[in-house]
PDB file of N, CA and C in Angstrom:
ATOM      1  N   UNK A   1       0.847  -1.178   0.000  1.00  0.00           N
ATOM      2  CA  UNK A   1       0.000   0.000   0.000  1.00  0.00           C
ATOM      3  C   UNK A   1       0.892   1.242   0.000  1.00  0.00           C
ATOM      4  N   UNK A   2       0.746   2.454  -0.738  1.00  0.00           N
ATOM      5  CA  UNK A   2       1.424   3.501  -0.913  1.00  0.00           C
ATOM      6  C   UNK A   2       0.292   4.813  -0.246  1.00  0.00           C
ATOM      7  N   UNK A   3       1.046   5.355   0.592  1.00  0.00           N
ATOM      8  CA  UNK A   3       0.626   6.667   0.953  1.00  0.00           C
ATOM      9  C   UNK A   3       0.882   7.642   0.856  1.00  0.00           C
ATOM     10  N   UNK A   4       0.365   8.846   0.911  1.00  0.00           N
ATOM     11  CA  UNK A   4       0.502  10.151   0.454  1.00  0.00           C
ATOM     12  C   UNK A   4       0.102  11.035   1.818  1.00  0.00           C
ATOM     13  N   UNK A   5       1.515  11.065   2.646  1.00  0.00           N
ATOM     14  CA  UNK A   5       1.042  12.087   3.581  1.00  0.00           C
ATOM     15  C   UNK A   5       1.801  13.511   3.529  1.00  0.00           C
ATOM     16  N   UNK A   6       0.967  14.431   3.775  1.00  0.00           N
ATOM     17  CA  UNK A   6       1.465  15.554   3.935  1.00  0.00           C
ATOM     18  C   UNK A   6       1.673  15.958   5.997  1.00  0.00           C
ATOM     19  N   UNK A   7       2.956  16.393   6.064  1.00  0.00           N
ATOM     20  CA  UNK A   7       3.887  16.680   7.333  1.00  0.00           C
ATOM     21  C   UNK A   7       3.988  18.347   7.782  1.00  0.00           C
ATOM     22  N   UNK A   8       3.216  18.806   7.807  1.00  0.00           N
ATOM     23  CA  UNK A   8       3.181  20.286   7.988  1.00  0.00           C
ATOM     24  C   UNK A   8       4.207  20.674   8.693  1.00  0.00           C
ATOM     25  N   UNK A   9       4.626  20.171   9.742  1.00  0.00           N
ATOM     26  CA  UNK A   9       5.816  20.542  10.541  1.00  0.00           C
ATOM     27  C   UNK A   9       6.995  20.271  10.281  1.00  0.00           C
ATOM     28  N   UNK A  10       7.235  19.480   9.165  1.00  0.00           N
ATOM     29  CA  UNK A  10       8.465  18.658   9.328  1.00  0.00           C
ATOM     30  C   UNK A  10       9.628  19.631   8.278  1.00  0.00           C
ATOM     31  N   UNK A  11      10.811  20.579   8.999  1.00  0.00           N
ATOM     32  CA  UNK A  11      11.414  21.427   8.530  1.00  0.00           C
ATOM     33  C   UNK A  11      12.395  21.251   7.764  1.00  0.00           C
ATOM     34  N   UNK A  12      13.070  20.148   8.236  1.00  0.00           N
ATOM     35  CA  UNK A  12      14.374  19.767   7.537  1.00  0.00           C
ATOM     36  C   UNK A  12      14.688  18.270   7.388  1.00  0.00           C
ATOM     37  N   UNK A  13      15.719  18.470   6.830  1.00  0.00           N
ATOM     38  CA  UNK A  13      16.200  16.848   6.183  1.00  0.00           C
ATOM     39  C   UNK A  13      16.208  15.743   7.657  1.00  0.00           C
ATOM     40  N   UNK A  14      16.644  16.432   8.418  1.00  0.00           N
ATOM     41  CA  UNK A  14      16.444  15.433   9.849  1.00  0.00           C
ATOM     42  C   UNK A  14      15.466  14.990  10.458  1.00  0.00           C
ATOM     43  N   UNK A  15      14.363  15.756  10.023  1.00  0.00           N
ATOM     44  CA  UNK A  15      13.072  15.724  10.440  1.00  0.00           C
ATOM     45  C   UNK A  15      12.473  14.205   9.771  1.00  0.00           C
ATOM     46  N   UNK A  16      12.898  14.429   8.300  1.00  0.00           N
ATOM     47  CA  UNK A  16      12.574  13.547   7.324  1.00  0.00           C
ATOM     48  C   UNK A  16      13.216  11.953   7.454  1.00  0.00           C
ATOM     49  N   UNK A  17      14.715  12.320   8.552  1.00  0.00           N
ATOM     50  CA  UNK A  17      15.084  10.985   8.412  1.00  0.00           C
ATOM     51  C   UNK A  17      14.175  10.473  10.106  1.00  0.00           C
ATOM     52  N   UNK A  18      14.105  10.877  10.616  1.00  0.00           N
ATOM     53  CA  UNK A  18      13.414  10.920  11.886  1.00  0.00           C
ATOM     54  C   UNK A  18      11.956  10.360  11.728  1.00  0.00           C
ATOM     55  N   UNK A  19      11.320  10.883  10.743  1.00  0.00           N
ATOM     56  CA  UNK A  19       9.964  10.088  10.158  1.00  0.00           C
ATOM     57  C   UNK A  19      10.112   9.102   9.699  1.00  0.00           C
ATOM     58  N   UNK A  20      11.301   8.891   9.016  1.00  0.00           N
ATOM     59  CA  UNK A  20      11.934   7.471   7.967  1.00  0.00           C
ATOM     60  C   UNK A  20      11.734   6.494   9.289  1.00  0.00           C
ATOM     61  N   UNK A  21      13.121   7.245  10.517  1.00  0.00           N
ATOM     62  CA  UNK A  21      13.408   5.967  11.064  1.00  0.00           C
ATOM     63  C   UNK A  21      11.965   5.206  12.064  1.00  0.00           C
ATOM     64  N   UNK A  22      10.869   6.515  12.535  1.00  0.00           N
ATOM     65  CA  UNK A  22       9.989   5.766  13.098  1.00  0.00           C
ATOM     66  C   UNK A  22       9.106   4.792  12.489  1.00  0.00           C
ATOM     67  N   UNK A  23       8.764   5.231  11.037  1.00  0.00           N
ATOM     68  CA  UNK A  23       8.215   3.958  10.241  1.00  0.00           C
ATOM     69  C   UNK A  23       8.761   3.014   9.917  1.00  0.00           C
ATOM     70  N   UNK A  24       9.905   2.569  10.097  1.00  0.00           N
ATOM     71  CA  UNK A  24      10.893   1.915   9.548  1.00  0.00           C
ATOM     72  C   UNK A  24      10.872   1.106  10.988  1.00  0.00           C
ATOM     73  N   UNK A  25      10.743   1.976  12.290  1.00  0.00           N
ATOM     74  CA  UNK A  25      10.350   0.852  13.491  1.00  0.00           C
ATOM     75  C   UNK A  25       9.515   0.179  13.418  1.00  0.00           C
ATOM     76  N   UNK A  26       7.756   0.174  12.627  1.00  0.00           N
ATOM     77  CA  UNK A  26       6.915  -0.585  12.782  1.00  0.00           C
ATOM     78  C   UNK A  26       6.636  -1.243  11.407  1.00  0.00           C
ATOM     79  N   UNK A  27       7.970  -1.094  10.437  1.00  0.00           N
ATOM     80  CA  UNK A  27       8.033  -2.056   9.352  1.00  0.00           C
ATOM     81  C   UNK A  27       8.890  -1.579   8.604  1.00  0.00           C
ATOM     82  N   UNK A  28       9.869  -2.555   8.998  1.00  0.00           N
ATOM     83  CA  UNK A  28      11.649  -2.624   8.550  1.00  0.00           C
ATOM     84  C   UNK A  28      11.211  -2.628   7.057  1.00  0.00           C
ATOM     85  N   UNK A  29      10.746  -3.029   6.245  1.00  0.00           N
ATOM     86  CA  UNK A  29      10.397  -3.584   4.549  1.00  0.00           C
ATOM     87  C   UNK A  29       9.940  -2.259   4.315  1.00  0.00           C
ATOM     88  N   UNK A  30       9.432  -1.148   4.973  1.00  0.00           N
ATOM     89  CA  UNK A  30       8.854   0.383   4.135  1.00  0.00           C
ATOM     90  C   UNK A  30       9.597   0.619   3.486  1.00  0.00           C
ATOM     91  N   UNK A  31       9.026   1.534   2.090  1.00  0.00           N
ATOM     92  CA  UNK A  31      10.248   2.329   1.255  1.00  0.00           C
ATOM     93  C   UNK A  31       9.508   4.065   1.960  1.00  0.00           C
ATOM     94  N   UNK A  32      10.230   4.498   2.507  1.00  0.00           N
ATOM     95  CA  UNK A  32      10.051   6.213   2.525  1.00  0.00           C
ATOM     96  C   UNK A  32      10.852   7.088   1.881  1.00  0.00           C
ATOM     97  N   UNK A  33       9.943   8.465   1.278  1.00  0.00           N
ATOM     98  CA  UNK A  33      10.546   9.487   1.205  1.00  0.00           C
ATOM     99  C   UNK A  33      10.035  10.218   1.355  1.00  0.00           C
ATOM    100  N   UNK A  34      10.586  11.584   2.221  1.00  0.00           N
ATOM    101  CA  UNK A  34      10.552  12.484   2.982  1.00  0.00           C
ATOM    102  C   UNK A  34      10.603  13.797   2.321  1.00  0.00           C
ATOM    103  N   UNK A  35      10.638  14.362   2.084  1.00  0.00           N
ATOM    104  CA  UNK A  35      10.878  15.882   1.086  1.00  0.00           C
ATOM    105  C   UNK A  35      10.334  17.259   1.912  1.00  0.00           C
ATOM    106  N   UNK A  36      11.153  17.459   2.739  1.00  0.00           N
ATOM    107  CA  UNK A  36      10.979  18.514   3.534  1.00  0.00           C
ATOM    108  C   UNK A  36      10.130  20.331   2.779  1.00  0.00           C
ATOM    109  N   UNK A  37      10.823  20.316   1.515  1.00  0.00           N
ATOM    110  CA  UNK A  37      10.634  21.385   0.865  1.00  0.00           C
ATOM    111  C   UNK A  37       8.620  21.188   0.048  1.00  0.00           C
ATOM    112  N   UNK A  38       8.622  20.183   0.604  1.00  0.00           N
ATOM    113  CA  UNK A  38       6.872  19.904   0.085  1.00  0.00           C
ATOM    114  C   UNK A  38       6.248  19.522   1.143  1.00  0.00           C
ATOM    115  N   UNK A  39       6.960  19.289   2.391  1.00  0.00           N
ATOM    116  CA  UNK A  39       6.121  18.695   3.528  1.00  0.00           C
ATOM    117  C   UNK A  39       4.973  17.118   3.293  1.00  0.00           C
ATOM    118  N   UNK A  40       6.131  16.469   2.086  1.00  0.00           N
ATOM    119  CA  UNK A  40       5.415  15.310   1.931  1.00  0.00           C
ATOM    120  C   UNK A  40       5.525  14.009   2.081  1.00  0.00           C
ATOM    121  N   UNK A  41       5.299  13.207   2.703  1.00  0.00           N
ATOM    122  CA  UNK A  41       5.744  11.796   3.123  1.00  0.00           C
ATOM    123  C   UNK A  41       5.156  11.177   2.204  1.00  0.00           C
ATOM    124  N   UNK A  42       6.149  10.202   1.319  1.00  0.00           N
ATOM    125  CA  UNK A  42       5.208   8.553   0.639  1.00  0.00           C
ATOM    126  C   UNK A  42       5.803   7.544   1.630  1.00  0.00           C
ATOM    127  N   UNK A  43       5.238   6.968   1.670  1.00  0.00           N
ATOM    128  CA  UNK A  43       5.365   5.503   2.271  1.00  0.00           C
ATOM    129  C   UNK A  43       4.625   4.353   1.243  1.00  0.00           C
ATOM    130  N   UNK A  44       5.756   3.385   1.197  1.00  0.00           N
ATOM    131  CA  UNK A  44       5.415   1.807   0.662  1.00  0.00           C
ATOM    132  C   UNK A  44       4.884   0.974   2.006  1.00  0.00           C
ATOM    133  N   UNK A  45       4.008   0.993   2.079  1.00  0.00           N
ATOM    134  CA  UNK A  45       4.004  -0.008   3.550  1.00  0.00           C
ATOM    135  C   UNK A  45       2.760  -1.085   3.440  1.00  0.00           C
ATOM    136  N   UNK A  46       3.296  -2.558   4.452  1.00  0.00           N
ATOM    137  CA  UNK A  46       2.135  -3.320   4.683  1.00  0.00           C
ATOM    138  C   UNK A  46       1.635  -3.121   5.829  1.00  0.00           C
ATOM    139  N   UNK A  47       1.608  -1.797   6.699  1.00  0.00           N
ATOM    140  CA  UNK A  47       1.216  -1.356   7.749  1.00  0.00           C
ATOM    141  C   UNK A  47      -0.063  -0.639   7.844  1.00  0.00           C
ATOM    142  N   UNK A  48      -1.243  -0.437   7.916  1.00  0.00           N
ATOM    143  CA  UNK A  48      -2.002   0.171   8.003  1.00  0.00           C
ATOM    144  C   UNK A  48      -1.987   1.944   7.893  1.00  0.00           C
ATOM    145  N   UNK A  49      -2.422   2.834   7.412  1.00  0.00           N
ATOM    146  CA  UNK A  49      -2.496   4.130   7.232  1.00  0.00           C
ATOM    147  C   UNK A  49      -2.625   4.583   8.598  1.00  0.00           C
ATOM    148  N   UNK A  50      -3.247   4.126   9.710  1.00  0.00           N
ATOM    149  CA  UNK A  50      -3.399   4.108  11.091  1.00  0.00           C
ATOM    150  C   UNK A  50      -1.916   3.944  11.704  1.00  0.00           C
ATOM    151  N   UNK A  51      -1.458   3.360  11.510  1.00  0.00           N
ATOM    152  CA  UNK A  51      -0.461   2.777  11.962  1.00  0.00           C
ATOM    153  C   UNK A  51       0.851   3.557  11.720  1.00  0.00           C
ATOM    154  N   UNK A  52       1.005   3.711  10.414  1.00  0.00           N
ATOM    155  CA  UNK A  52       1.864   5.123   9.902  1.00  0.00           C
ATOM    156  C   UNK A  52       1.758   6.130  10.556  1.00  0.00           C
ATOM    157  N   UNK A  53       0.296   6.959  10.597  1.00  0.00           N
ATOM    158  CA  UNK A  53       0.161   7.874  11.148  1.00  0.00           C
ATOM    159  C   UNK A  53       0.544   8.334  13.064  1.00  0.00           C
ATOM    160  N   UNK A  54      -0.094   6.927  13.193  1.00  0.00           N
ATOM    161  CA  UNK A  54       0.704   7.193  14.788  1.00  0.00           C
ATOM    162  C   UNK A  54       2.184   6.909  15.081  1.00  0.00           C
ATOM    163  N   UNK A  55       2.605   6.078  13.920  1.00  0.00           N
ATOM    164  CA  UNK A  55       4.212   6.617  14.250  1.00  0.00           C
ATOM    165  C   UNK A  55       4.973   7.791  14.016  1.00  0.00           C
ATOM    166  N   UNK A  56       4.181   8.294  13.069  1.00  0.00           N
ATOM    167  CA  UNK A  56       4.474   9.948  12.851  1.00  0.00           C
ATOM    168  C   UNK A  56       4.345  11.071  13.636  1.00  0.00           C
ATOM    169  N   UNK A  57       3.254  10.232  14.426  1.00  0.00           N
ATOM    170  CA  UNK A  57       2.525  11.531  15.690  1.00  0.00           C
ATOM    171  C   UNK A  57       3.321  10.912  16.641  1.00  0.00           C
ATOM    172  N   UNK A  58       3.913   9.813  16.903  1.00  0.00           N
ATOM    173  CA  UNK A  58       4.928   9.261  17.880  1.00  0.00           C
ATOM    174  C   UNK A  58       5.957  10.068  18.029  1.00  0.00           C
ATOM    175  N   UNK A  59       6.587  10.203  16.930  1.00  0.00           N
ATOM    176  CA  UNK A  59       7.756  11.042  16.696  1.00  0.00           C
ATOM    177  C   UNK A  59       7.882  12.512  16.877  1.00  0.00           C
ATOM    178  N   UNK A  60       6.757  12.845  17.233  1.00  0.00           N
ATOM    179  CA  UNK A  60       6.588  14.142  17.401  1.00  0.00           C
ATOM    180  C   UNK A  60       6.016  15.269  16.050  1.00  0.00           C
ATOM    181  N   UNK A  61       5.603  14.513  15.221  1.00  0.00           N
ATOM    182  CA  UNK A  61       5.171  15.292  14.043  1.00  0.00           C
ATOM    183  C   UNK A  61       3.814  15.094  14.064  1.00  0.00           C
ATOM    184  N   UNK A  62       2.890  16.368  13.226  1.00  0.00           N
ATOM    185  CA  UNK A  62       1.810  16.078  12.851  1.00  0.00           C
ATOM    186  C   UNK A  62       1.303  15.795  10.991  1.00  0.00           C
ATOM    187  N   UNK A  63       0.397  15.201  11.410  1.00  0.00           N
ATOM    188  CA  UNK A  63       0.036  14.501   9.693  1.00  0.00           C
ATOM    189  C   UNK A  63      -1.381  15.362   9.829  1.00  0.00           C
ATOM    190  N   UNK A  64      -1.482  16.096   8.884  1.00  0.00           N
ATOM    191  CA  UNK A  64      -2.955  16.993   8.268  1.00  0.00           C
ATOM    192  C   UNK A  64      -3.297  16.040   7.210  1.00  0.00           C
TER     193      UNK A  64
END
């Protein structure tokens, strides 16, 4: 499943690897990319859209 989230907060490239690495905690197999300058997250994942999202809000970011 591929997602399309937008990261309103997320400022810089660290931010982006910081989102990488929390999805990447609840499924090592994700492909992410992060793009700070669009505030946009894709994710490849067999994780639920739920599931993404609260690792994002885990990390301290919000998903609009």
């Amino acid at each position: 499943m591929t997602l399309q989230l937008t990261v309103p907060n997320m400022a810089c490239s660290a931010c982006g690897d910081t989102i990488t690495e929390a999805i990447k905690a609840i499924d090592s197999t994700a492909t992410v990319q992060a793009d700070p300058k669009t505030k946009q997250v894709s994710v490849e994942t067999q994780q639920s859209e739920t599931a993404v999202k609260k690792a994002i809000a885990d990390a301290g970011y919000t998903v609009a």
